[in-house]
C-alpha atoms as a PDB file:
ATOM      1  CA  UNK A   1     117.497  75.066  95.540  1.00  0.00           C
ATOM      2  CA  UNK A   2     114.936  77.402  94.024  1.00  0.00           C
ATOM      3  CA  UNK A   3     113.767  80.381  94.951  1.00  0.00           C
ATOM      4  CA  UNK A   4     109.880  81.788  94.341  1.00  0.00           C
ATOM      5  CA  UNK A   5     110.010  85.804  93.965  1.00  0.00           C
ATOM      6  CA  UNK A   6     106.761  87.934  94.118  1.00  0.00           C
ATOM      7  CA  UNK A   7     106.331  91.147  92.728  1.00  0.00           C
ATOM      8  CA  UNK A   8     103.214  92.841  94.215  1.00  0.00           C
ATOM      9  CA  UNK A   9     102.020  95.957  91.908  1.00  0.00           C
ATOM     10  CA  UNK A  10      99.719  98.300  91.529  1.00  0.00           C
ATOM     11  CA  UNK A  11      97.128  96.427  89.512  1.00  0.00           C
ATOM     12  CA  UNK A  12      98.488  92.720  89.836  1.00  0.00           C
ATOM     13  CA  UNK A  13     100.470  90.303  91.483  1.00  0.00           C
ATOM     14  CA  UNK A  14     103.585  88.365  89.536  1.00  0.00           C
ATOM     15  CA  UNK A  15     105.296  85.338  90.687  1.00  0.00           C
ATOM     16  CA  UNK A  16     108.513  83.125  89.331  1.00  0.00           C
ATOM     17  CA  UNK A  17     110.365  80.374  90.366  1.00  0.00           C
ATOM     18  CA  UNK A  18     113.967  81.119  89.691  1.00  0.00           C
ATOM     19  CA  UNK A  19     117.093  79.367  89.774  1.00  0.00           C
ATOM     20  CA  UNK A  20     120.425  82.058  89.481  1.00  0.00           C
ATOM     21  CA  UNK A  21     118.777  84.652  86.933  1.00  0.00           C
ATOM     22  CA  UNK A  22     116.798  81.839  85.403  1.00  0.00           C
ATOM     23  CA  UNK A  23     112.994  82.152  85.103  1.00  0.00           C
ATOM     24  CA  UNK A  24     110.199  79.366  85.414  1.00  0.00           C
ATOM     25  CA  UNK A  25     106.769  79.831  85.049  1.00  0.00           C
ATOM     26  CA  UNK A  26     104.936  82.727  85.405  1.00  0.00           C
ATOM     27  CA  UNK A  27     101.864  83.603  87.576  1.00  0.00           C
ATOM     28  CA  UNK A  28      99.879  86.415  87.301  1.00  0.00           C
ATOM     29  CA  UNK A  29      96.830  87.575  89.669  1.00  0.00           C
ATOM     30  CA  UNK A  30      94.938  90.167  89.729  1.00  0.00           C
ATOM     31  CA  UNK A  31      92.271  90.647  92.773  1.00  0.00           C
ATOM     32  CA  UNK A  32      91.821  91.620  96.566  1.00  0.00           C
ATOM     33  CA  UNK A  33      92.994  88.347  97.910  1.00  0.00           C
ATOM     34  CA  UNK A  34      96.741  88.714  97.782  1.00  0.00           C
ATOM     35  CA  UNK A  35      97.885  87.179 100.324  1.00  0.00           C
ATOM     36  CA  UNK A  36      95.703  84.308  99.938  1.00  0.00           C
ATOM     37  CA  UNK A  37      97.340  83.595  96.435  1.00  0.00           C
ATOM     38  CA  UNK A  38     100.795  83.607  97.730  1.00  0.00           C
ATOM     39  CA  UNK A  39      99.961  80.892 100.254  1.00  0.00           C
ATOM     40  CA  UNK A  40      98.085  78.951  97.390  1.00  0.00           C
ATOM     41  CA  UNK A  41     102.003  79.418  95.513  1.00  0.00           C
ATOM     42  CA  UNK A  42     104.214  78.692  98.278  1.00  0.00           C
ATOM     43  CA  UNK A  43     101.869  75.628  98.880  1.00  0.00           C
ATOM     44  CA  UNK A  44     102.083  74.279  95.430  1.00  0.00           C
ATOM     45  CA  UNK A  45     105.731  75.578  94.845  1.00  0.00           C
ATOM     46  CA  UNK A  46     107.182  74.817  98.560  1.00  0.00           C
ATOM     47  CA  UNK A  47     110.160  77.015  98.347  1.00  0.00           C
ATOM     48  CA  UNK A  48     112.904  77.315 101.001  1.00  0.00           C
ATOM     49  CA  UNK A  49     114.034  80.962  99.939  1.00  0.00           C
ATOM     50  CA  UNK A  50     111.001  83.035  99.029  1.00  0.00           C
ATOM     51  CA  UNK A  51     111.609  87.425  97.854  1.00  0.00           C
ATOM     52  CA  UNK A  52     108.415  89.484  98.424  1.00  0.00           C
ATOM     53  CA  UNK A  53     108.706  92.401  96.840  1.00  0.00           C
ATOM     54  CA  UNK A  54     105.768  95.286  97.037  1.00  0.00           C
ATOM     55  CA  UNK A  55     104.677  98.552  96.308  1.00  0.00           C
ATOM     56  CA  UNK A  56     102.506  98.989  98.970  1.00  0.00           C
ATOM     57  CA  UNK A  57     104.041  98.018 102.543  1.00  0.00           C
ATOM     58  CA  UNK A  58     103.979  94.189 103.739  1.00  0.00           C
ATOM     59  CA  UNK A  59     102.292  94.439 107.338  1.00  0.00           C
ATOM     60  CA  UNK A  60     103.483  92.367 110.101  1.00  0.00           C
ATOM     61  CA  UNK A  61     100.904  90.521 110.362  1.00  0.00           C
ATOM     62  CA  UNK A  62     101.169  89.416 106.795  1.00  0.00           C
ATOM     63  CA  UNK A  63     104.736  89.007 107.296  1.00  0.00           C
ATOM     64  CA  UNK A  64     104.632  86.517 110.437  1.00  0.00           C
ATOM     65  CA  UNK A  65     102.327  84.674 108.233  1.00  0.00           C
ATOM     66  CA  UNK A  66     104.998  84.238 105.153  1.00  0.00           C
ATOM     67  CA  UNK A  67     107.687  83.615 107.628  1.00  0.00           C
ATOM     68  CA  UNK A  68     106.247  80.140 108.786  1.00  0.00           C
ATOM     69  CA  UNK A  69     106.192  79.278 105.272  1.00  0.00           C
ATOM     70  CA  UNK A  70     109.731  78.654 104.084  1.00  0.00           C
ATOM     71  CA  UNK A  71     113.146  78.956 105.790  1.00  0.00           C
ATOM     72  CA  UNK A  72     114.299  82.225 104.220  1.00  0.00           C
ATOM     73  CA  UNK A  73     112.137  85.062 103.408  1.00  0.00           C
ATOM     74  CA  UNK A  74     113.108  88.481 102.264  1.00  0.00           C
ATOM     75  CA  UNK A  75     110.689  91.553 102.400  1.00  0.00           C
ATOM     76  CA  UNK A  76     111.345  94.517  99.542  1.00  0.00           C
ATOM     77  CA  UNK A  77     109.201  96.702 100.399  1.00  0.00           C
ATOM     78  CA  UNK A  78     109.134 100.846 101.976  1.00  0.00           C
ATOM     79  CA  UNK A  79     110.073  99.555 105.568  1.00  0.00           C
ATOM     80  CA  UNK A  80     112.953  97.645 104.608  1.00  0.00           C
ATOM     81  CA  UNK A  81     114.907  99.527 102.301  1.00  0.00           C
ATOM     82  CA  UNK A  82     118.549  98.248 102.765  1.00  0.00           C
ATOM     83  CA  UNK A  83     118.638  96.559  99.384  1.00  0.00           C
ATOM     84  CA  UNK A  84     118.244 100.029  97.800  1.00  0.00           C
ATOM     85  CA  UNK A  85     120.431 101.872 100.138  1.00  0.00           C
ATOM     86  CA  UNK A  86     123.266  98.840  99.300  1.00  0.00           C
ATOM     87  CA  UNK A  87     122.681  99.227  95.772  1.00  0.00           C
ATOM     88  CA  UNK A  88     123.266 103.223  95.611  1.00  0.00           C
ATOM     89  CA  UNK A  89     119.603 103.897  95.082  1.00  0.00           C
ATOM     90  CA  UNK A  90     116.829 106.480  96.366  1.00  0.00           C
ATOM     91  CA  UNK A  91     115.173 104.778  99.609  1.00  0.00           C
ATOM     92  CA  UNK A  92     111.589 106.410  97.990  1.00  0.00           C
ATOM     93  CA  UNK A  93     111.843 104.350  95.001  1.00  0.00           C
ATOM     94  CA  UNK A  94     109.270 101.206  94.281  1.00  0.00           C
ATOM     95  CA  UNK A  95     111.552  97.843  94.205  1.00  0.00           C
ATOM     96  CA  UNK A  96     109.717  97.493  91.572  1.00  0.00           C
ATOM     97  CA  UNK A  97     111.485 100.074  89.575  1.00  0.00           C
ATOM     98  CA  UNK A  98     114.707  99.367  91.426  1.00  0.00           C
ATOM     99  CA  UNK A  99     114.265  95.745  90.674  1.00  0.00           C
ATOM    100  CA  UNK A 100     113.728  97.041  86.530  1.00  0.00           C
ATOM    101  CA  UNK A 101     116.943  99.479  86.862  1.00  0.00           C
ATOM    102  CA  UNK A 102     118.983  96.426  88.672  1.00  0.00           C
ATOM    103  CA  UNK A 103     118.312  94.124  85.344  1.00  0.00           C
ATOM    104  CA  UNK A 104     119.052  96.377  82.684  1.00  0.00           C
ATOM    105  CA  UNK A 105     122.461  96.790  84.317  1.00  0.00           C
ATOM    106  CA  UNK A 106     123.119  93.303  84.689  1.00  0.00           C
ATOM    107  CA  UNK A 107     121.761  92.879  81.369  1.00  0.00           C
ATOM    108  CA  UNK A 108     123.999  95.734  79.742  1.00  0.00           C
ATOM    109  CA  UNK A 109     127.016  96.418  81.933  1.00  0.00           C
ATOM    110  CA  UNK A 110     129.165  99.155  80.993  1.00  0.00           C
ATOM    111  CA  UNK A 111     126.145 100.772  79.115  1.00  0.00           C
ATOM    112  CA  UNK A 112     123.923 103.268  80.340  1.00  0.00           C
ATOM    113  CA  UNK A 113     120.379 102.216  80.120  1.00  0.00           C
ATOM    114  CA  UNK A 114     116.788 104.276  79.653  1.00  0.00           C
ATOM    115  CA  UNK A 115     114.367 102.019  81.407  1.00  0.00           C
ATOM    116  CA  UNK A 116     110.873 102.692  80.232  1.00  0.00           C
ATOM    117  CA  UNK A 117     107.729 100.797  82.328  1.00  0.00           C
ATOM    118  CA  UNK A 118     104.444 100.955  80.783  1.00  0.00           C
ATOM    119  CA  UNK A 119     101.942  99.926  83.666  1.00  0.00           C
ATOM    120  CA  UNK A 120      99.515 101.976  85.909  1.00  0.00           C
ATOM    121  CA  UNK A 121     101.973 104.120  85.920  1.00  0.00           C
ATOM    122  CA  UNK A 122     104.850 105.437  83.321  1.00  0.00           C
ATOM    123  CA  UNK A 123     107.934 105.654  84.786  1.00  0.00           C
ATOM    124  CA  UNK A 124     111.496 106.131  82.929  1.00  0.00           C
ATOM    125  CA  UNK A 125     114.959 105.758  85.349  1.00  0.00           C
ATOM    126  CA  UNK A 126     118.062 106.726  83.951  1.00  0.00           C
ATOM    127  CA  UNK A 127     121.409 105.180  84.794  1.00  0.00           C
ATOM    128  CA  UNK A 128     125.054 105.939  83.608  1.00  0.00           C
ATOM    129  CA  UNK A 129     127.378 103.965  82.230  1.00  0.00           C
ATOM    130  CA  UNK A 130     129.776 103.720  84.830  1.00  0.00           C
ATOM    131  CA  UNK A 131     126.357 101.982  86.975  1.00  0.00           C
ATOM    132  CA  UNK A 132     124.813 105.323  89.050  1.00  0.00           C
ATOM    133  CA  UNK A 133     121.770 105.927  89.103  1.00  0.00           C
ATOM    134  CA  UNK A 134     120.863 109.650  87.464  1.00  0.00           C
ATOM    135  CA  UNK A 135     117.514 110.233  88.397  1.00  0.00           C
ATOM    136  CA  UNK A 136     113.912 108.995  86.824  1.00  0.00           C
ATOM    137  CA  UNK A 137     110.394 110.487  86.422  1.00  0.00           C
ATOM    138  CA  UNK A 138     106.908 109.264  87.136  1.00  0.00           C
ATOM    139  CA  UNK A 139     103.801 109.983  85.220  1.00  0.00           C
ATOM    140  CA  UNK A 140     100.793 108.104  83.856  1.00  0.00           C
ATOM    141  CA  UNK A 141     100.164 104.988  82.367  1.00  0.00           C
ATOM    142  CA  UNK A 142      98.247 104.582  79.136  1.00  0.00           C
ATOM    143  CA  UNK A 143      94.862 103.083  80.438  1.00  0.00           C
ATOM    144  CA  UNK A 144      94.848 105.015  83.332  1.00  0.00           C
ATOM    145  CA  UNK A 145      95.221 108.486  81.026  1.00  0.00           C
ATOM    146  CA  UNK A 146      91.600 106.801  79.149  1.00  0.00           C
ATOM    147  CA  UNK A 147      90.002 106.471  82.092  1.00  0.00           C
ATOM    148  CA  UNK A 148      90.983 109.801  83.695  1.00  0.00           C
ATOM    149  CA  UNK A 149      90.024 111.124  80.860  1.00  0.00           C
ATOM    150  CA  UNK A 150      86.250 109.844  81.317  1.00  0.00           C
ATOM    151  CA  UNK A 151      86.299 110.121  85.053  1.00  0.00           C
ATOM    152  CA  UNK A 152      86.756 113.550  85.137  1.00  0.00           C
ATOM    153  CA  UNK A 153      85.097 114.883  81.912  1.00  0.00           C
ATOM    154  CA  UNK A 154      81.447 114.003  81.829  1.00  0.00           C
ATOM    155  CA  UNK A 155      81.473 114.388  78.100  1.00  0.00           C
ATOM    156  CA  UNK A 156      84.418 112.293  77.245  1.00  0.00           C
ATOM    157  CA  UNK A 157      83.435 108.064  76.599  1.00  0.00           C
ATOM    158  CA  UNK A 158      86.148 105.377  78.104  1.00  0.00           C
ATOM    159  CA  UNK A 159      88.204 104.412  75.381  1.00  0.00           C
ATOM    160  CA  UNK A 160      90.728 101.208  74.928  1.00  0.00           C
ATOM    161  CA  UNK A 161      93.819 101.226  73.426  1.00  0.00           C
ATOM    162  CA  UNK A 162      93.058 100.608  70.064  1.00  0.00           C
ATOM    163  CA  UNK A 163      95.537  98.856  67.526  1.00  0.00           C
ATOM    164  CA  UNK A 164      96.191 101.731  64.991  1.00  0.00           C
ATOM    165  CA  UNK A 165      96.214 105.693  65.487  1.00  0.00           C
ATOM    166  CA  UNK A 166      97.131 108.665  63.681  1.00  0.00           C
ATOM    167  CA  UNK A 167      99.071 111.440  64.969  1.00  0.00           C
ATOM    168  CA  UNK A 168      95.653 114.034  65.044  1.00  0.00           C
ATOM    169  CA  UNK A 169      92.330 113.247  65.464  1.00  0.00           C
ATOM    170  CA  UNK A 170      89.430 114.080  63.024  1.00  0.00           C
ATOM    171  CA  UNK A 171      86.517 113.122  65.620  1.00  0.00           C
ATOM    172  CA  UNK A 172      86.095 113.131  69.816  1.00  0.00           C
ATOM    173  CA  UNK A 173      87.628 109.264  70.032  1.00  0.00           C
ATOM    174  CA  UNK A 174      90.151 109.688  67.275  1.00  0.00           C
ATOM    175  CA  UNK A 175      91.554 113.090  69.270  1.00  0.00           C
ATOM    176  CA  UNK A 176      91.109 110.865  72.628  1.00  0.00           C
ATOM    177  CA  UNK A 177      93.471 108.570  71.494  1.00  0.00           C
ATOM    178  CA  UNK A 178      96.017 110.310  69.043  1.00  0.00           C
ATOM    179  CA  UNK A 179      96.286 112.799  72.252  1.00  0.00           C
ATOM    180  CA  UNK A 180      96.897 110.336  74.737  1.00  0.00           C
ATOM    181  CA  UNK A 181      98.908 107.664  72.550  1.00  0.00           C
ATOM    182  CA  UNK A 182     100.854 110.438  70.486  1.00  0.00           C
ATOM    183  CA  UNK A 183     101.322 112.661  73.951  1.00  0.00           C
ATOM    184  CA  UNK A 184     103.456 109.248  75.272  1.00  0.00           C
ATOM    185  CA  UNK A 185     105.308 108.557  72.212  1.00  0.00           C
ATOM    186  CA  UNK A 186     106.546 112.519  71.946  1.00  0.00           C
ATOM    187  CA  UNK A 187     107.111 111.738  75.301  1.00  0.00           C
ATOM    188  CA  UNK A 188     109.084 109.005  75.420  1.00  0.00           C
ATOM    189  CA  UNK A 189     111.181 110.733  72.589  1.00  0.00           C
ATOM    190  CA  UNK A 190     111.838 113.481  74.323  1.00  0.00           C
ATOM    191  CA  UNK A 191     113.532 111.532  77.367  1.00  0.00           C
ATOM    192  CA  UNK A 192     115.148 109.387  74.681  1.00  0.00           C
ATOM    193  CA  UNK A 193     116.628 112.536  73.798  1.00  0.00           C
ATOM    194  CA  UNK A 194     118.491 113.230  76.987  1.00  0.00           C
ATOM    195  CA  UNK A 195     120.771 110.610  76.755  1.00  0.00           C
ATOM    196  CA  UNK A 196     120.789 109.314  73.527  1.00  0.00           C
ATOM    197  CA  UNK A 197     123.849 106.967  73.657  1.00  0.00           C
ATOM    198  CA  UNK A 198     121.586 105.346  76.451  1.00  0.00           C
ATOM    199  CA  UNK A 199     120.262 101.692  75.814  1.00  0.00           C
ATOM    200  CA  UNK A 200     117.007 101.957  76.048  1.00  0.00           C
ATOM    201  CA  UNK A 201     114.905  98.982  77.179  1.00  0.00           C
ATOM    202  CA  UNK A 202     111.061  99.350  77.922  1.00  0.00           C
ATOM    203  CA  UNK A 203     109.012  96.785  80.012  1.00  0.00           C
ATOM    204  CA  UNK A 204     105.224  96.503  81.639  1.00  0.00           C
ATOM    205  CA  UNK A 205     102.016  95.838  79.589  1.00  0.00           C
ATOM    206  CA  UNK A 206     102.383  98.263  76.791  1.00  0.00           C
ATOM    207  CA  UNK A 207     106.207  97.931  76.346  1.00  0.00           C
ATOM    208  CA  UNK A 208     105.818  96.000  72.848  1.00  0.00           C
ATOM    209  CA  UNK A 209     102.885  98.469  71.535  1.00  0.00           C
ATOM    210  CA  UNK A 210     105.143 101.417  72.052  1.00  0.00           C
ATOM    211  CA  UNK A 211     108.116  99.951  70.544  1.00  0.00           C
ATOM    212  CA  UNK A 212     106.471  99.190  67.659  1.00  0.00           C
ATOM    213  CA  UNK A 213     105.625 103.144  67.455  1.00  0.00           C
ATOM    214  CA  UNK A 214     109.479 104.209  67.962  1.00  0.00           C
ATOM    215  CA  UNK A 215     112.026 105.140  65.377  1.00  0.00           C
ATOM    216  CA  UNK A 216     114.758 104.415  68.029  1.00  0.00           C
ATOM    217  CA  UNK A 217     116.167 101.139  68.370  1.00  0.00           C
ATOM    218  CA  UNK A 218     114.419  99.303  71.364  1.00  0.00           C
ATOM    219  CA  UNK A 219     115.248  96.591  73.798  1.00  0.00           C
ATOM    220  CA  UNK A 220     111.539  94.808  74.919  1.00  0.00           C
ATOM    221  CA  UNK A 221     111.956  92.555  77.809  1.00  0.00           C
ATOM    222  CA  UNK A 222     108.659  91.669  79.718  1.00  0.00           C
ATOM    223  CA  UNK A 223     109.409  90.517  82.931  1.00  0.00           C
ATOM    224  CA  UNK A 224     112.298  93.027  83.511  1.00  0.00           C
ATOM    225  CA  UNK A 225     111.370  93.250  86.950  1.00  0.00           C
ATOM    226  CA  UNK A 226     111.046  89.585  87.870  1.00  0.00           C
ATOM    227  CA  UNK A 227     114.988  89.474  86.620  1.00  0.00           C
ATOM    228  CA  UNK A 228     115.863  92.095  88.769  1.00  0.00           C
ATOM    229  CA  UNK A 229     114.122  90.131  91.527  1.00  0.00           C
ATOM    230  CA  UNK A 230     116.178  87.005  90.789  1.00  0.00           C
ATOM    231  CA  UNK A 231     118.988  88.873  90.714  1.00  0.00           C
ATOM    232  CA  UNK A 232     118.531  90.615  94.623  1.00  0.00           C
ATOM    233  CA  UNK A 233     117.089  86.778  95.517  1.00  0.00           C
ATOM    234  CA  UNK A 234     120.444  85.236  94.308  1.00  0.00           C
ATOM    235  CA  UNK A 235     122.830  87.763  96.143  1.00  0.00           C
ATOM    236  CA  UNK A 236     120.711  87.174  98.870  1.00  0.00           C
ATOM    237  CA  UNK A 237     120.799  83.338  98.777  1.00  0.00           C
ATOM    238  CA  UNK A 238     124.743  83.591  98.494  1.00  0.00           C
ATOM    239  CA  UNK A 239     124.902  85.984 101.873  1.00  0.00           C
ATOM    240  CA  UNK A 240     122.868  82.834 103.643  1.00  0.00           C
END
């Protein structure tokens, strides 16, 4: 029996069959019509055990809806928050991060772990090595410091991440982005810093561009957070 988790994010949806902590294929969507792409999965995938997880909350609506579709479903989302409160975590944290702090445990036990995701949003969570959690930070992401940066300065242009900068800028663009890449990197360094016998393991879109950037010894796994997901959905598939 497989199970099809769903991580629901700021910017995009991401979907996996898994099997135990084993990944299939990956989907990725990105668009209004959420729900309407999770029936399209769960028609083409017909799972029995199906994990929803979500940033925003699932409504009931949406959630009678996903019921009918398999015969187990399990929502992750702010309204149902006994996961966390089983697993020693914060009840206001994203599963999305708790799903990203649950991996790099199971992934380095007896370790404590600096979990870096670069998406909309940067956050870093900090466990210890015995397993607690200690605490994490959220600030943010790359684009989305680019394109406040032109939203709310008329005289700034929307810049990409580019490939290559330098540490200063020597025109408006190259300040734009040495002061927004450099500003994560120092960062990032600085909460490397805290616990620096920490693994440290970063994830999300820019996870491999700002490893390539640090001097510390990195850990890049991209779909962090659909392994934590496997892991909740094959606890959960046990307790059936």
């Amino acid at each position: 029996m497989f199970n099809l988790i769903i991580d629901i994010g700021n910017t995009a949806v991401k979907a996996s069959r898994s099997e135990g902590m084993t990944l299939g294929k990956t989907f990725r969507y990105q668009g209004e019509k959420v729900l309407d792409f999770i029936l399209s999965l769960i028609n083409k995938e017909k799972p029995e055990v199906m994990v929803v997880s979500s940033v925003y909350g699932i409504s009931s609506h949406d959630e009678k809806i996903l019921r009918k579709q398999c015969k187990h479903l399990l929502i992750l989302d702010k309204s149902h928050t006994q996961v966390l409160q089983a697993k020693g975590l914060p009840e206001q944290i994203t599963y999305d991060r708790a799903a990203s702090i649950l991996a790099a445990k199971y992934l380095f036990p007896d370790r404590g772990c600096t979990v870096v995701d670069f998406g909309t949003t940067l956050t870093v969570d900090f466990t210890s090595k015995e397993g607690s959690y200690l605490g994490g930070n959220i600030s943010l992401g790359c684009r989305t410091r680019f394109k406040a940066l032109n939203r709310y300065s008329r005289a700034l242009p929307l810049v990409d991440t580019p490939e290559y900068s330098e540490v200063l800028g020597h025109n408006l663009q190259g300040s734009m982005v040495a002061g927004v890449i450099s500003g994560i990197k120092f960062e990032i360094e600085g909460y490397i810093g805290l616990y620096p016998d920490n693994i440290i393991v970063f994830t999300g879109g820019d996870a491999i561009y700002f490893a390539k950037r640090m001097k510390n010894s990195i850990f890049v796994v991209c779909n962090l957070v659909l392994m934590g997901l496997a892991l909740i959905a094959d606890e959960y598939v046990k307790s059936l």
